[in-house]
PDB file of N, CA and C in Angstrom:
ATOM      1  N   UNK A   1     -10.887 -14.170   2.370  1.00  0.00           N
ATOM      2  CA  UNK A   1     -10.074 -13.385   1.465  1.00  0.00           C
ATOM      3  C   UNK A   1      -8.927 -12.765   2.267  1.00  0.00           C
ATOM      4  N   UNK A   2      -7.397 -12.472   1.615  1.00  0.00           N
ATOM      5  CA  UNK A   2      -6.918 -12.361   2.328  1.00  0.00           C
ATOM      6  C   UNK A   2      -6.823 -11.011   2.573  1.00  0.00           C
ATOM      7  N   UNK A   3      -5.707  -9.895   3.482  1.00  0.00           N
ATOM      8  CA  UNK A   3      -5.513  -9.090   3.118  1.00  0.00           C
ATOM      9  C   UNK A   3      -5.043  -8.427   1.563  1.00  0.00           C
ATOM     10  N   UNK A   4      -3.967  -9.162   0.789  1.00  0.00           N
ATOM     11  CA  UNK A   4      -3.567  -8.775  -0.078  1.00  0.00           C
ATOM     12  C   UNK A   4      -4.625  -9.092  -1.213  1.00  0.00           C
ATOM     13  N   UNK A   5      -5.792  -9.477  -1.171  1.00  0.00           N
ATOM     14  CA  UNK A   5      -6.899  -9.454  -2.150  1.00  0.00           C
ATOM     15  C   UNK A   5      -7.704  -8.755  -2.166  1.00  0.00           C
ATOM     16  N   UNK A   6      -8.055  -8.565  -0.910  1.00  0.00           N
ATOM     17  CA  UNK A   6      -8.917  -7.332   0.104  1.00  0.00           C
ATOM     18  C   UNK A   6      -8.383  -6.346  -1.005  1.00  0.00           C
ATOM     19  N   UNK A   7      -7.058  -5.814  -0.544  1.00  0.00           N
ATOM     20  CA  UNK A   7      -6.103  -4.342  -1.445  1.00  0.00           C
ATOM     21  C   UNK A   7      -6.088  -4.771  -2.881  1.00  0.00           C
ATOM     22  N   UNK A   8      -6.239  -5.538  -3.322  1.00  0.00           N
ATOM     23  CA  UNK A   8      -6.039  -5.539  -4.919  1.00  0.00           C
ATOM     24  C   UNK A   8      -7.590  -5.051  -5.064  1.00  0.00           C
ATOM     25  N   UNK A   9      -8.535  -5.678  -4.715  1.00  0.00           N
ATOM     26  CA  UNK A   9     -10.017  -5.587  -5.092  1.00  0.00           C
ATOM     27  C   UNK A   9      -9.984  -4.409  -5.024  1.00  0.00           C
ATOM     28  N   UNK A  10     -10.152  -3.390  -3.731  1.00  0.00           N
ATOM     29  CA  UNK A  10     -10.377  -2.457  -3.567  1.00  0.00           C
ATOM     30  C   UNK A  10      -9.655  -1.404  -4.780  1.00  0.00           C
ATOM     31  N   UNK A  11      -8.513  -1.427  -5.115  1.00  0.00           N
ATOM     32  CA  UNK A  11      -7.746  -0.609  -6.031  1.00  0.00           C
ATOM     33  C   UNK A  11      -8.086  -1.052  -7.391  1.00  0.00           C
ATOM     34  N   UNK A  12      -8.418  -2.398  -7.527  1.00  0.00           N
ATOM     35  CA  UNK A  12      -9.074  -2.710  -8.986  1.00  0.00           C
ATOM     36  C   UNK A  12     -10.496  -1.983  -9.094  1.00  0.00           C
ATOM     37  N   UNK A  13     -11.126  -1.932  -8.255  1.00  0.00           N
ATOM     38  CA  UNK A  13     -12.374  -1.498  -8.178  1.00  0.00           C
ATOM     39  C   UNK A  13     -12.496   0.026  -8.249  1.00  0.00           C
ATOM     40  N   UNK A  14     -11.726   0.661  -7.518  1.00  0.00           N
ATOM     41  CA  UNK A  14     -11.568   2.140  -7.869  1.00  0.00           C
ATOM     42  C   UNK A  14     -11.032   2.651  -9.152  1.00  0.00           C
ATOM     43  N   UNK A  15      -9.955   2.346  -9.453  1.00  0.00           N
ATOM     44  CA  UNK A  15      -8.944   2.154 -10.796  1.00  0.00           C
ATOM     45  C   UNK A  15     -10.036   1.762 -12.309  1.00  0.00           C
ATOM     46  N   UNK A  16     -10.811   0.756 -11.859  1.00  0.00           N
ATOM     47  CA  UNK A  16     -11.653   0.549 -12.843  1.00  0.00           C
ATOM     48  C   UNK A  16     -12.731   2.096 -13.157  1.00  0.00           C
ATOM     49  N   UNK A  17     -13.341   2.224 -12.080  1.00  0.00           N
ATOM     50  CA  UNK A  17     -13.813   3.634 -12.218  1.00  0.00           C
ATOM     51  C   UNK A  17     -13.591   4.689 -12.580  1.00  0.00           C
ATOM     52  N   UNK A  18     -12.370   4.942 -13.115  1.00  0.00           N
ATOM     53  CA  UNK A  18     -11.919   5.773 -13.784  1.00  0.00           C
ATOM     54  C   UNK A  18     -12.306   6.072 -14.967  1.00  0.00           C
ATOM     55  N   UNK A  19     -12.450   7.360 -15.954  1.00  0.00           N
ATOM     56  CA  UNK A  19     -12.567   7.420 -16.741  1.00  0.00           C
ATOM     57  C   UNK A  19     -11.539   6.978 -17.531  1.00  0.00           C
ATOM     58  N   UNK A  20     -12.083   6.329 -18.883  1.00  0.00           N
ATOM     59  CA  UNK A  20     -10.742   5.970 -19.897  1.00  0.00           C
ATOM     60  C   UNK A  20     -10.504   4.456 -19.832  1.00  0.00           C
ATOM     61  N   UNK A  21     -10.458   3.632 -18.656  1.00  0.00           N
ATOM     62  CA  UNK A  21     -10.361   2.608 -18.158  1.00  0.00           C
ATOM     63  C   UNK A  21     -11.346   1.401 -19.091  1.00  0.00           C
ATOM     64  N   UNK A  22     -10.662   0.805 -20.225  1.00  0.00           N
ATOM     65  CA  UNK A  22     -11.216  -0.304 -20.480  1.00  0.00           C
ATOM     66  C   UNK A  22     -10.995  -1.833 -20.176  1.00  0.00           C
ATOM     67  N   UNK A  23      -9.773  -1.836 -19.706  1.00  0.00           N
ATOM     68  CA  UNK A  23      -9.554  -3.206 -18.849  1.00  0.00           C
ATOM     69  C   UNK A  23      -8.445  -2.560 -17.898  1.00  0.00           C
ATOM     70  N   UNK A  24      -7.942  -4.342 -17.366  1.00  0.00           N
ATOM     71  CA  UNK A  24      -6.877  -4.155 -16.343  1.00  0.00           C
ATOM     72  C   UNK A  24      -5.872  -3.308 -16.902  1.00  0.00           C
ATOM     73  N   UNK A  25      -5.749  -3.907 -17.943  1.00  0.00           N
ATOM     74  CA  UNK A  25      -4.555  -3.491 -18.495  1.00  0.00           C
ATOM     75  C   UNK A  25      -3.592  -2.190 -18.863  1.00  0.00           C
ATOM     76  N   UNK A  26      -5.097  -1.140 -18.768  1.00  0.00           N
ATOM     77  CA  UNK A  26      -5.019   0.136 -18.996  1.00  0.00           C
ATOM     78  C   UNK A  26      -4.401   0.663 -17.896  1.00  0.00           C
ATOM     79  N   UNK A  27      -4.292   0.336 -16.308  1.00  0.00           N
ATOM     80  CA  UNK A  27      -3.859   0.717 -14.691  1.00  0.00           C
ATOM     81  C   UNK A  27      -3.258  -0.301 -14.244  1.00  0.00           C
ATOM     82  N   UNK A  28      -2.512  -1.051 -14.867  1.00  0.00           N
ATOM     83  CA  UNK A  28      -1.796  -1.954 -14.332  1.00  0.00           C
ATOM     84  C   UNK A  28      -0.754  -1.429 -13.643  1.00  0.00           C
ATOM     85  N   UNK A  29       0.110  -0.509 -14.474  1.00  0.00           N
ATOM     86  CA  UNK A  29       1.168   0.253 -13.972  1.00  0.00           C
ATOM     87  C   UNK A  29       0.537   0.726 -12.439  1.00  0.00           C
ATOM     88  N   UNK A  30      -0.376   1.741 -12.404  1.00  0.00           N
ATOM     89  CA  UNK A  30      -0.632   2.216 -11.420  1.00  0.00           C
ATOM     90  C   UNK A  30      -1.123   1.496 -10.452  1.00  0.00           C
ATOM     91  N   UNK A  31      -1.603  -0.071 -10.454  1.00  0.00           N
ATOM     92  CA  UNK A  31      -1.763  -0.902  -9.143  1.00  0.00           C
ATOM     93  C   UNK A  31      -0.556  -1.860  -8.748  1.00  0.00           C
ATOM     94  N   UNK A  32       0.439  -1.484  -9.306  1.00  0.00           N
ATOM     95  CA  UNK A  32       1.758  -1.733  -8.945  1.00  0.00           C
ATOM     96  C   UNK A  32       1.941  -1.148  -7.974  1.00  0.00           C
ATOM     97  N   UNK A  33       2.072   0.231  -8.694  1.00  0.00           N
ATOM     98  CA  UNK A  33       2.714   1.223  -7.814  1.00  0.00           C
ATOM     99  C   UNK A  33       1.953   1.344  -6.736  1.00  0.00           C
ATOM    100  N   UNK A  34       1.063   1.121  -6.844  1.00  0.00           N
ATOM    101  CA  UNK A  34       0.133   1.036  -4.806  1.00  0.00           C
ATOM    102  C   UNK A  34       0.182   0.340  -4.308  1.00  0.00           C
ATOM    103  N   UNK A  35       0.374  -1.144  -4.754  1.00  0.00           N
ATOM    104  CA  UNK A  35       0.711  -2.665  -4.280  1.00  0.00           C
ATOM    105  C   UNK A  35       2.160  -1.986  -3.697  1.00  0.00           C
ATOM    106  N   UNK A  36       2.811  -1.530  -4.099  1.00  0.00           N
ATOM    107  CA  UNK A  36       4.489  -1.439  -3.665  1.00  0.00           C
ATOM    108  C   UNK A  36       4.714  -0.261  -2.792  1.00  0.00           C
ATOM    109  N   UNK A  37       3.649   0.853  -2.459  1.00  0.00           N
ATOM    110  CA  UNK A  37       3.250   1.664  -1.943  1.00  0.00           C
ATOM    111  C   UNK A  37       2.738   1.095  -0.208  1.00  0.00           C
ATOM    112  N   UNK A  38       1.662   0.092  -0.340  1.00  0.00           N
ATOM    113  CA  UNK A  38       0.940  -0.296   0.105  1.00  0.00           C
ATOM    114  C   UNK A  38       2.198  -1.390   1.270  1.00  0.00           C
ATOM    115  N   UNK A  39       3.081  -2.141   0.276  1.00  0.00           N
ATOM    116  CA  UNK A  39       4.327  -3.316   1.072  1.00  0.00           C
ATOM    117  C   UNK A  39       5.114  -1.944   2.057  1.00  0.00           C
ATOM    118  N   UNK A  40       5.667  -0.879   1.716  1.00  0.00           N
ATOM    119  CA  UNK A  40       6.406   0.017   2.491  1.00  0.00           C
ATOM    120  C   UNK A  40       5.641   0.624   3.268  1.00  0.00           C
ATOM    121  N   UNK A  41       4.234   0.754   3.573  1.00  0.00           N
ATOM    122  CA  UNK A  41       3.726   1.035   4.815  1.00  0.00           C
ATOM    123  C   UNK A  41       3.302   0.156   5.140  1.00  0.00           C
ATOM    124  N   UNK A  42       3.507  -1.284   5.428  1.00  0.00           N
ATOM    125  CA  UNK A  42       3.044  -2.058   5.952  1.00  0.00           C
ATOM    126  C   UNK A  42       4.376  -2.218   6.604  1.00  0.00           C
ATOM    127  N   UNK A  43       6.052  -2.538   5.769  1.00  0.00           N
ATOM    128  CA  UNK A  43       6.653  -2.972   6.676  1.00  0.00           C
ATOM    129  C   UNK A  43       7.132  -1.601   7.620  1.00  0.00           C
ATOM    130  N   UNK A  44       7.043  -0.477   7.627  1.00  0.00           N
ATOM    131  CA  UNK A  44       7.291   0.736   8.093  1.00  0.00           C
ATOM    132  C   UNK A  44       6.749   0.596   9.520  1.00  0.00           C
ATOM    133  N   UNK A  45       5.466  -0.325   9.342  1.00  0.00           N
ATOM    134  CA  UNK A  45       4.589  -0.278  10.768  1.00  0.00           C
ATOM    135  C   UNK A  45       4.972  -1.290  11.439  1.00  0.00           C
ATOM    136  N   UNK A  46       4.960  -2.730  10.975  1.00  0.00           N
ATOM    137  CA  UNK A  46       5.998  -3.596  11.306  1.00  0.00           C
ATOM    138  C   UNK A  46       7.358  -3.361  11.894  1.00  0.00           C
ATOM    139  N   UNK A  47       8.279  -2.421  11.398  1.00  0.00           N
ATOM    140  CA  UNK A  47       9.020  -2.242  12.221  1.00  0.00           C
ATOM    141  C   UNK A  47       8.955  -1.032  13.388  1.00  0.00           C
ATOM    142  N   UNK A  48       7.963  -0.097  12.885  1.00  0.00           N
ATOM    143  CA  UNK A  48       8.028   0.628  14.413  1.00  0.00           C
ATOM    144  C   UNK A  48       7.424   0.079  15.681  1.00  0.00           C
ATOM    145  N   UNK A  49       6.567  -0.828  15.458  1.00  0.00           N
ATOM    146  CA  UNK A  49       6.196  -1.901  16.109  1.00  0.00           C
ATOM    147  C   UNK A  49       6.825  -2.355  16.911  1.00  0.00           C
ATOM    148  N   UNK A  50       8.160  -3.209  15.979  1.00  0.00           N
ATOM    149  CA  UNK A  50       9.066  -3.878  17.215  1.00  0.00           C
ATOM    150  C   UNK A  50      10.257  -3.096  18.009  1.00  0.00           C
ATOM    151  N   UNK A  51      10.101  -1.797  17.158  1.00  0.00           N
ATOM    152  CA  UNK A  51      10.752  -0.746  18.293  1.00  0.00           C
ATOM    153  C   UNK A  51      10.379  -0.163  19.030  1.00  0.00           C
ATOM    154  N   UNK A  52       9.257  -0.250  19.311  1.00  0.00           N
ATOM    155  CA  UNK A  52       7.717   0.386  20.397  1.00  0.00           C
ATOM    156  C   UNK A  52       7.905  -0.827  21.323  1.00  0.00           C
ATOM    157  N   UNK A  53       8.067  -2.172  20.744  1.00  0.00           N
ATOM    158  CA  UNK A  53       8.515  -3.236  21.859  1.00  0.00           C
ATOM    159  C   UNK A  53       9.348  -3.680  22.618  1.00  0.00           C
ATOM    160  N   UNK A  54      10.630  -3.201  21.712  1.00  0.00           N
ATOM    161  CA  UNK A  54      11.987  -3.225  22.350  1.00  0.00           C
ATOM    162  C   UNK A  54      12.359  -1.862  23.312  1.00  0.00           C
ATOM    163  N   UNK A  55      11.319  -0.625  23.307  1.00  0.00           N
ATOM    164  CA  UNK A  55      11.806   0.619  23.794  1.00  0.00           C
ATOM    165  C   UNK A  55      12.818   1.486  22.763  1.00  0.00           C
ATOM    166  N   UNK A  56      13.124   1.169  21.761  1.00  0.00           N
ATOM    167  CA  UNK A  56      13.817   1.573  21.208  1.00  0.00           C
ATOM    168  C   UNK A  56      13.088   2.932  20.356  1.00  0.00           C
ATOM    169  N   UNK A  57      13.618   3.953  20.048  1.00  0.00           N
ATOM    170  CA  UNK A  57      13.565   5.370  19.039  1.00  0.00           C
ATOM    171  C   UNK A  57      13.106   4.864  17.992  1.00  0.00           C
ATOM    172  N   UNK A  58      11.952   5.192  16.959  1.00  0.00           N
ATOM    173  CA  UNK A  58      12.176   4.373  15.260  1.00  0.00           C
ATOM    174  C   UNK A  58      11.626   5.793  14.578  1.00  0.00           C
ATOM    175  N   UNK A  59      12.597   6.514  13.672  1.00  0.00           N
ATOM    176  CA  UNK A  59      12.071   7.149  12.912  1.00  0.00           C
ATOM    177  C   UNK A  59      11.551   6.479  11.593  1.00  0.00           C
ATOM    178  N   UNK A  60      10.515   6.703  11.091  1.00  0.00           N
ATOM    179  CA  UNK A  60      10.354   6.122   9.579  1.00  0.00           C
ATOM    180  C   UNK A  60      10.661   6.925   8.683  1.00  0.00           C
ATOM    181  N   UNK A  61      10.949   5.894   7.622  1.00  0.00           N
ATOM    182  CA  UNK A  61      11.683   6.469   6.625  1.00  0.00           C
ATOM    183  C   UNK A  61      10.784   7.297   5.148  1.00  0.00           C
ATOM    184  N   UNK A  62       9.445   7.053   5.720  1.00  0.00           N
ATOM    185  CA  UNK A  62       8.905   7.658   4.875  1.00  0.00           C
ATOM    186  C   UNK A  62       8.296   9.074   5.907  1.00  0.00           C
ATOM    187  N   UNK A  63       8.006   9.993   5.540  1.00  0.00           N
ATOM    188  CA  UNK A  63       6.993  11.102   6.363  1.00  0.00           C
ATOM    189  C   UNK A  63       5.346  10.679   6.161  1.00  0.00           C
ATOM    190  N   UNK A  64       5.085  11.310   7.675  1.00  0.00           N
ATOM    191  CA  UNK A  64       3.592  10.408   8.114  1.00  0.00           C
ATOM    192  C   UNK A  64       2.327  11.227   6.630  1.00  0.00           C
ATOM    193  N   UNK A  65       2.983  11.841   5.927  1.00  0.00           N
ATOM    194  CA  UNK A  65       1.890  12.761   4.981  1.00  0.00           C
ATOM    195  C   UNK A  65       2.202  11.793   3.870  1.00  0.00           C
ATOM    196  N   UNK A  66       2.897  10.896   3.403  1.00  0.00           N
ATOM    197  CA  UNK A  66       2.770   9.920   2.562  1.00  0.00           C
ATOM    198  C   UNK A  66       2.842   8.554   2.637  1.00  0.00           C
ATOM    199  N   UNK A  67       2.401   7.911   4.069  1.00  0.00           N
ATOM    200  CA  UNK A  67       2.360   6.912   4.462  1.00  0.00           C
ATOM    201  C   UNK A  67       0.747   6.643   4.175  1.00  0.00           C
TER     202      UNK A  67
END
Protein backbone atom coordinates (compact mmCIF):
# COMPACT_ATOMS: atom_id res chain seq x y z
CA UNK A 1 0.00 0.00 0.00
CA UNK A 2 1.23 3.10 -0.80
CA UNK A 3 1.85 6.10 1.18
CA UNK A 4 -1.01 8.05 -0.27
CA UNK A 5 -3.49 5.09 0.68
CA UNK A 6 -1.86 4.56 3.95
CA UNK A 7 -3.27 8.68 4.47
CA UNK A 8 -6.53 8.25 2.81
CA UNK A 9 -7.33 5.01 4.99
CA UNK A 10 -6.26 6.46 8.00
CA UNK A 11 -8.47 9.82 7.53
CA UNK A 12 -11.33 7.70 6.03
CA UNK A 13 -11.21 5.69 9.03
CA UNK A 14 -11.21 8.45 11.55
CA UNK A 15 -13.66 10.76 9.52
CA UNK A 16 -15.91 7.76 9.38
CA UNK A 17 -16.00 7.78 13.20
CA UNK A 18 -17.49 10.66 13.55
CA UNK A 19 -20.68 11.28 14.68
CA UNK A 20 -23.31 12.11 11.89
CA UNK A 21 -21.15 10.34 9.30
CA UNK A 22 -23.22 8.09 7.01
CA UNK A 23 -21.02 7.64 4.05
CA UNK A 24 -18.02 9.09 2.25
CA UNK A 25 -19.84 11.50 1.06
CA UNK A 26 -20.83 13.27 4.14
CA UNK A 27 -16.49 14.28 4.76
CA UNK A 28 -15.49 14.37 1.52
CA UNK A 29 -14.92 18.03 1.68
CA UNK A 30 -12.94 17.56 4.76
CA UNK A 31 -10.53 14.68 3.32
CA UNK A 32 -9.67 17.03 0.70
CA UNK A 33 -8.75 19.46 2.75
CA UNK A 34 -6.20 17.08 4.62
CA UNK A 35 -5.16 15.35 1.42
CA UNK A 36 -4.09 19.08 0.39
CA UNK A 37 -2.97 19.79 3.90
CA UNK A 38 -1.10 16.65 4.02
CA UNK A 39 0.75 17.56 -0.13
CA UNK A 40 2.08 21.10 1.63
CA UNK A 41 3.81 19.38 4.40
CA UNK A 42 5.17 16.95 2.52
CA UNK A 43 6.57 19.29 -0.12
CA UNK A 44 7.63 21.89 2.77
CA UNK A 45 9.93 18.94 3.98
CA UNK A 46 11.08 18.11 0.62
CA UNK A 47 12.30 21.29 0.17
CA UNK A 48 13.95 22.02 3.45
CA UNK A 49 15.62 18.96 2.78
CA UNK A 50 17.39 20.06 -0.22
CA UNK A 51 18.35 23.18 1.54
CA UNK A 52 19.79 21.26 4.56
CA UNK A 53 21.78 19.69 1.48
CA UNK A 54 22.82 22.48 -0.38
CA UNK A 55 23.75 24.49 3.08
CA UNK A 56 21.43 26.84 2.22
CA UNK A 57 18.82 28.99 5.00
CA UNK A 58 15.01 27.52 4.27
CA UNK A 59 12.37 29.20 6.12
CA UNK A 60 8.94 27.42 5.64
CA UNK A 61 6.22 28.88 4.61
CA UNK A 62 3.92 27.44 6.80
CA UNK A 63 4.67 27.81 10.93
CA UNK A 64 5.92 24.55 12.63
CA UNK A 65 2.30 24.74 14.89
CA UNK A 66 0.41 23.94 11.65
CA UNK A 67 2.55 21.74 9.83
Amino acid sequence: MSNFETAFNNIDRALRNEAGCASELDYAEQTSWILFLKYLDDRESEREDTALLEGKDYAPILDTAYR
